[in-house]
N, C-alpha and C. Protein backbone atom coordinates (compact mmCIF):
# COMPACT_ATOMS: atom_id res chain seq x y z
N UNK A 1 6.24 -57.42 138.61
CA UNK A 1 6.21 -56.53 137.48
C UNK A 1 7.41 -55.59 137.58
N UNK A 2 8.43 -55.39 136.27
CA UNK A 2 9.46 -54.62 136.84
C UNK A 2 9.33 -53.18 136.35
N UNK A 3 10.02 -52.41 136.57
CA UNK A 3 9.57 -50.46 136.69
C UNK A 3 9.53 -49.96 134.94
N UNK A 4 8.56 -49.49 135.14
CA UNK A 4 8.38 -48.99 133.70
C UNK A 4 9.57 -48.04 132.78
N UNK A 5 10.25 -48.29 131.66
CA UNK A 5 10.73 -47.13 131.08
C UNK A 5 10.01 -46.73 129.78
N UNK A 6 11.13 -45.57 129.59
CA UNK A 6 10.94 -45.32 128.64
C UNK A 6 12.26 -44.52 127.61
N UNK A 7 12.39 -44.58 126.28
CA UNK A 7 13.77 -44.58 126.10
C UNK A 7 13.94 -42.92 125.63
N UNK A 8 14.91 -43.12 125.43
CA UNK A 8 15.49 -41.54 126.03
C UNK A 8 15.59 -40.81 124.31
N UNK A 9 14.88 -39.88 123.94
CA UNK A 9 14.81 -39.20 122.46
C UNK A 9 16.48 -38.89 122.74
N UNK A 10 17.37 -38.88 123.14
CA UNK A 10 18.67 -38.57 123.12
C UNK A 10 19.76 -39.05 122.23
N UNK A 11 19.69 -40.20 123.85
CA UNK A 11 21.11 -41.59 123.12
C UNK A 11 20.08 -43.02 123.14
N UNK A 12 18.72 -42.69 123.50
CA UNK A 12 18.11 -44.07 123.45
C UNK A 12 18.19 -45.03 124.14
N UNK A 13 19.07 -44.52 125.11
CA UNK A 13 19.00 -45.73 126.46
C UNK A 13 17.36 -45.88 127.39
N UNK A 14 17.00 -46.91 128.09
CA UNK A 14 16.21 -46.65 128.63
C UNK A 14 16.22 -45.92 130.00
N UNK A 15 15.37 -45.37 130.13
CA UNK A 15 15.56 -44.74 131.39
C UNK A 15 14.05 -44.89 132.29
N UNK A 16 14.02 -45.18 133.82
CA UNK A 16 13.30 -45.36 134.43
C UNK A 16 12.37 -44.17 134.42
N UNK A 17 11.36 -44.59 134.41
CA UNK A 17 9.80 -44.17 134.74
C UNK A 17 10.18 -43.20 135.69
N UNK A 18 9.82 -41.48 136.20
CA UNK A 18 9.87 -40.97 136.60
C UNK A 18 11.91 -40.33 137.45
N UNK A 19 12.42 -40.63 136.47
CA UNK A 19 13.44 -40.10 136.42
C UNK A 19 13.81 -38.44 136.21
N UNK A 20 14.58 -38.09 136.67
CA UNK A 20 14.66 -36.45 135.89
C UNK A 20 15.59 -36.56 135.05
N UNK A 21 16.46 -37.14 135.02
CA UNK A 21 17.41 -37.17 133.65
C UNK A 21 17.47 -38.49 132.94
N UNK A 22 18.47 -38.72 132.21
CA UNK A 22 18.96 -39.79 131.41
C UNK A 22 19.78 -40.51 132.57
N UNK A 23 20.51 -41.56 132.27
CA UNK A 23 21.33 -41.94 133.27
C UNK A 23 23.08 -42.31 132.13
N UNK A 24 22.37 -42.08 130.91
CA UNK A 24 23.15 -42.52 130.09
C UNK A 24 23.56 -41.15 129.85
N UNK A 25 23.00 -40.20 129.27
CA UNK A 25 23.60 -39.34 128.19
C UNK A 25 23.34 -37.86 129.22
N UNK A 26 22.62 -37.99 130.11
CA UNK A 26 22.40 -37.00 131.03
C UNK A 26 21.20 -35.57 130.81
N UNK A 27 20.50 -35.96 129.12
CA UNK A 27 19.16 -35.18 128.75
C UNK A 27 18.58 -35.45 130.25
N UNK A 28 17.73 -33.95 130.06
CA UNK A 28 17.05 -33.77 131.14
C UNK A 28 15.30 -33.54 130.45
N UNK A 29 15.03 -32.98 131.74
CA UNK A 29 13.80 -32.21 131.30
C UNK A 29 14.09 -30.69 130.84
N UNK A 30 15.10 -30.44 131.50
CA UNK A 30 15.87 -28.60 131.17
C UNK A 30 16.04 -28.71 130.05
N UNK A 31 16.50 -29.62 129.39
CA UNK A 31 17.06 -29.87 127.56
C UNK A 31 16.22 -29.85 127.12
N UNK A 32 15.08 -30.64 127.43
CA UNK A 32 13.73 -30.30 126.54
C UNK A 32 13.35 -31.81 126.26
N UNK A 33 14.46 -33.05 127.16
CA UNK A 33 14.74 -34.07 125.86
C UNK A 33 15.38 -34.01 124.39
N UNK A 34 15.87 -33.05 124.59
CA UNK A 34 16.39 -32.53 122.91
C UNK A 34 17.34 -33.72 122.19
N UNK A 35 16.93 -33.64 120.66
CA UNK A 35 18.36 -34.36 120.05
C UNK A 35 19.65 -33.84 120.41
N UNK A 36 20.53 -35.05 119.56
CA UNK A 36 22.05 -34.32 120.01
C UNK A 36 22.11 -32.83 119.32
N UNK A 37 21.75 -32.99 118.25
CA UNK A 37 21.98 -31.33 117.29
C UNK A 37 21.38 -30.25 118.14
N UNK A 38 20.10 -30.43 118.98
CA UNK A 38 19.56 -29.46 119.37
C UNK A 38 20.04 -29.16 120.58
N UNK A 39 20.90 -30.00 121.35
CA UNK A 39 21.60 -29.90 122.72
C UNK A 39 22.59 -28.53 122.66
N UNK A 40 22.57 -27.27 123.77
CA UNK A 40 23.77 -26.47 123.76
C UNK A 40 24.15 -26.54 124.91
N UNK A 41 25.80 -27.39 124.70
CA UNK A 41 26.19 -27.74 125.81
C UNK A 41 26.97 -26.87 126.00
N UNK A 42 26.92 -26.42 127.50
CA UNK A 42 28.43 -25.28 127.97
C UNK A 42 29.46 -26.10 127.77
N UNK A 43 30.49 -25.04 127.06
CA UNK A 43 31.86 -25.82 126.95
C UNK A 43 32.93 -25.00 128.33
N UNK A 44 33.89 -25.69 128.73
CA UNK A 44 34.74 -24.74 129.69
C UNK A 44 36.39 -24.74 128.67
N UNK A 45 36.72 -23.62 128.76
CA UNK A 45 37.97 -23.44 128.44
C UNK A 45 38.81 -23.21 129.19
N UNK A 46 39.89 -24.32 128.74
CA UNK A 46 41.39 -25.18 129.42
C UNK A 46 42.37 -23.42 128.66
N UNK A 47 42.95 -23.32 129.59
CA UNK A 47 43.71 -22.38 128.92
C UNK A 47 44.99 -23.16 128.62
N UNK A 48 45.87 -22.28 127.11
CA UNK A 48 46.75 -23.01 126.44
C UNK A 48 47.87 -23.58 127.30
N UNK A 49 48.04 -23.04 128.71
CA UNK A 49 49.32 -23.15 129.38
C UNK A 49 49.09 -24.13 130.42
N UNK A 50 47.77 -24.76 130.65
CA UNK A 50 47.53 -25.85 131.88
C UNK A 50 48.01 -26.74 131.67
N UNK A 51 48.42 -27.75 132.39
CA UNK A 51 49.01 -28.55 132.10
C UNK A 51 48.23 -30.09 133.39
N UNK A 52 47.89 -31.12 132.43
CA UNK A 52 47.75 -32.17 133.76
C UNK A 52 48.28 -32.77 134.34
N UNK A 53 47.93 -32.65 135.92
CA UNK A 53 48.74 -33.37 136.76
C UNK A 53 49.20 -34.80 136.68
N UNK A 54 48.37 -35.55 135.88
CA UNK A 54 48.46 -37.09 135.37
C UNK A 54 49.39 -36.88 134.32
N UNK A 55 49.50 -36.04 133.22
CA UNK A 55 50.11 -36.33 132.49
C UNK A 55 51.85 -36.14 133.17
N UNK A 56 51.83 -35.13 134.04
CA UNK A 56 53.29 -34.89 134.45
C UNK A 56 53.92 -36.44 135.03
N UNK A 57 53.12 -37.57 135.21
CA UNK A 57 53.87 -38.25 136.17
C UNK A 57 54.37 -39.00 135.06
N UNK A 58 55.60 -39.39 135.51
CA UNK A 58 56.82 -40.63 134.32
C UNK A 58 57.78 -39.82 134.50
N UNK A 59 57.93 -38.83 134.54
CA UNK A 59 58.95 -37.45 134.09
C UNK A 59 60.31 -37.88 135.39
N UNK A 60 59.90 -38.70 135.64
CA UNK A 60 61.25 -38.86 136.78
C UNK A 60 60.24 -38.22 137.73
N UNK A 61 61.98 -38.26 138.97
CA UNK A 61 61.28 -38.24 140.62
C UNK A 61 61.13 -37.16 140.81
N UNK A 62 60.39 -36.86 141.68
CA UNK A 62 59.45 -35.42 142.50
C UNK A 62 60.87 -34.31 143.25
N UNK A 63 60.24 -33.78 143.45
CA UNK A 63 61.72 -32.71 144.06
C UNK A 63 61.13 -33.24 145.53
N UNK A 64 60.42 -34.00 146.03
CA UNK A 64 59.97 -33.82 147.20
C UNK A 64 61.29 -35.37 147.58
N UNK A 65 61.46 -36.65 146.21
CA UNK A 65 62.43 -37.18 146.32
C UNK A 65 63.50 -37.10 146.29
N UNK A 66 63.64 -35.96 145.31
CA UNK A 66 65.19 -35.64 145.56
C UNK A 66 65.57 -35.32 146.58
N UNK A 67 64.82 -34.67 147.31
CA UNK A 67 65.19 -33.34 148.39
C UNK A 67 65.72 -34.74 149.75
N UNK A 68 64.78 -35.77 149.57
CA UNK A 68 65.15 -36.55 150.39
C UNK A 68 66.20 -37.22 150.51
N UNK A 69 66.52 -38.03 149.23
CA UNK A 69 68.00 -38.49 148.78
C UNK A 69 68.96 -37.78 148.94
N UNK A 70 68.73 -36.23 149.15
CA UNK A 70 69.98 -35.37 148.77
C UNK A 70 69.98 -35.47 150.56
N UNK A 71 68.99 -35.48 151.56
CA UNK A 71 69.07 -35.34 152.82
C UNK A 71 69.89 -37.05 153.38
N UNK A 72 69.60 -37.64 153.16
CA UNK A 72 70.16 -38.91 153.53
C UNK A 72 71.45 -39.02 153.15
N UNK A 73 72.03 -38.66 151.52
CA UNK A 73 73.13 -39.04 150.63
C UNK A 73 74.08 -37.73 151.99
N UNK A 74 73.71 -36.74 152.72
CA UNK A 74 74.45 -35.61 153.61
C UNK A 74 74.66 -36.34 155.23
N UNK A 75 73.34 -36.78 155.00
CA UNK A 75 73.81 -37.87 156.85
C UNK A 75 74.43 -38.69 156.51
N UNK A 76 75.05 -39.51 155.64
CA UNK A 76 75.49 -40.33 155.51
C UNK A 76 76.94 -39.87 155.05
N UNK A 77 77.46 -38.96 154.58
CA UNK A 77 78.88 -38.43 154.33
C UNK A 77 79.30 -37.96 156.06
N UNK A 78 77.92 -37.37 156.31
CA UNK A 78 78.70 -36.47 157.65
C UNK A 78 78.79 -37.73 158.91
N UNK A 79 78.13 -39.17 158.80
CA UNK A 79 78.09 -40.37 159.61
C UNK A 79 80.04 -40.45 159.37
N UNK A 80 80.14 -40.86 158.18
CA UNK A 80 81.01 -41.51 157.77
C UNK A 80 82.60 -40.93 157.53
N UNK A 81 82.42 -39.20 158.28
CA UNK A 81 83.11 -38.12 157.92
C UNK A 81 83.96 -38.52 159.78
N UNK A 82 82.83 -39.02 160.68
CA UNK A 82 83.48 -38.59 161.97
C UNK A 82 84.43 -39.61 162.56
């Protein structure tokens, strides 16, 4: 016999028999089970100047590469200097 559900007044996924939340939409018992309209979700605010770390990458190389190239491109003048 497999575990009883029951579906979720939320997003309607099923969710196992003695669960505390959704697994889908994350209604709880704290929500009430509430619809979406009746849900008040905390929002967090991104301030205008953050910026993501994912989005920075493409932008070219890191100063941590340059710094290296610029260290090698100097042993290699001062190799080739003596």
């Amino acid at each position: 016999m497999g575990k009883r559900t029951f579906e979720c007044p939320q997003c309607g996924a099923e969710v196992p028999e003695g669960r505390l939340a959704c697994p889908e939409c994350g209604s709880d018992d704290r929500t009430g089970w509430q619809d979406a309209d009746e849900l008040d979700y905390a929002s967090v605010e991104i301030p205008d100047f953050y910026e993501d770390p994912a989005s920075a990458r493409g932008r070219g190389p890191s100063r941590l590469v340059v710094a290296a190239l610029l260290a090698l491109l100097a042993m290699l003048i001062w190799v080739l200097s003596r």
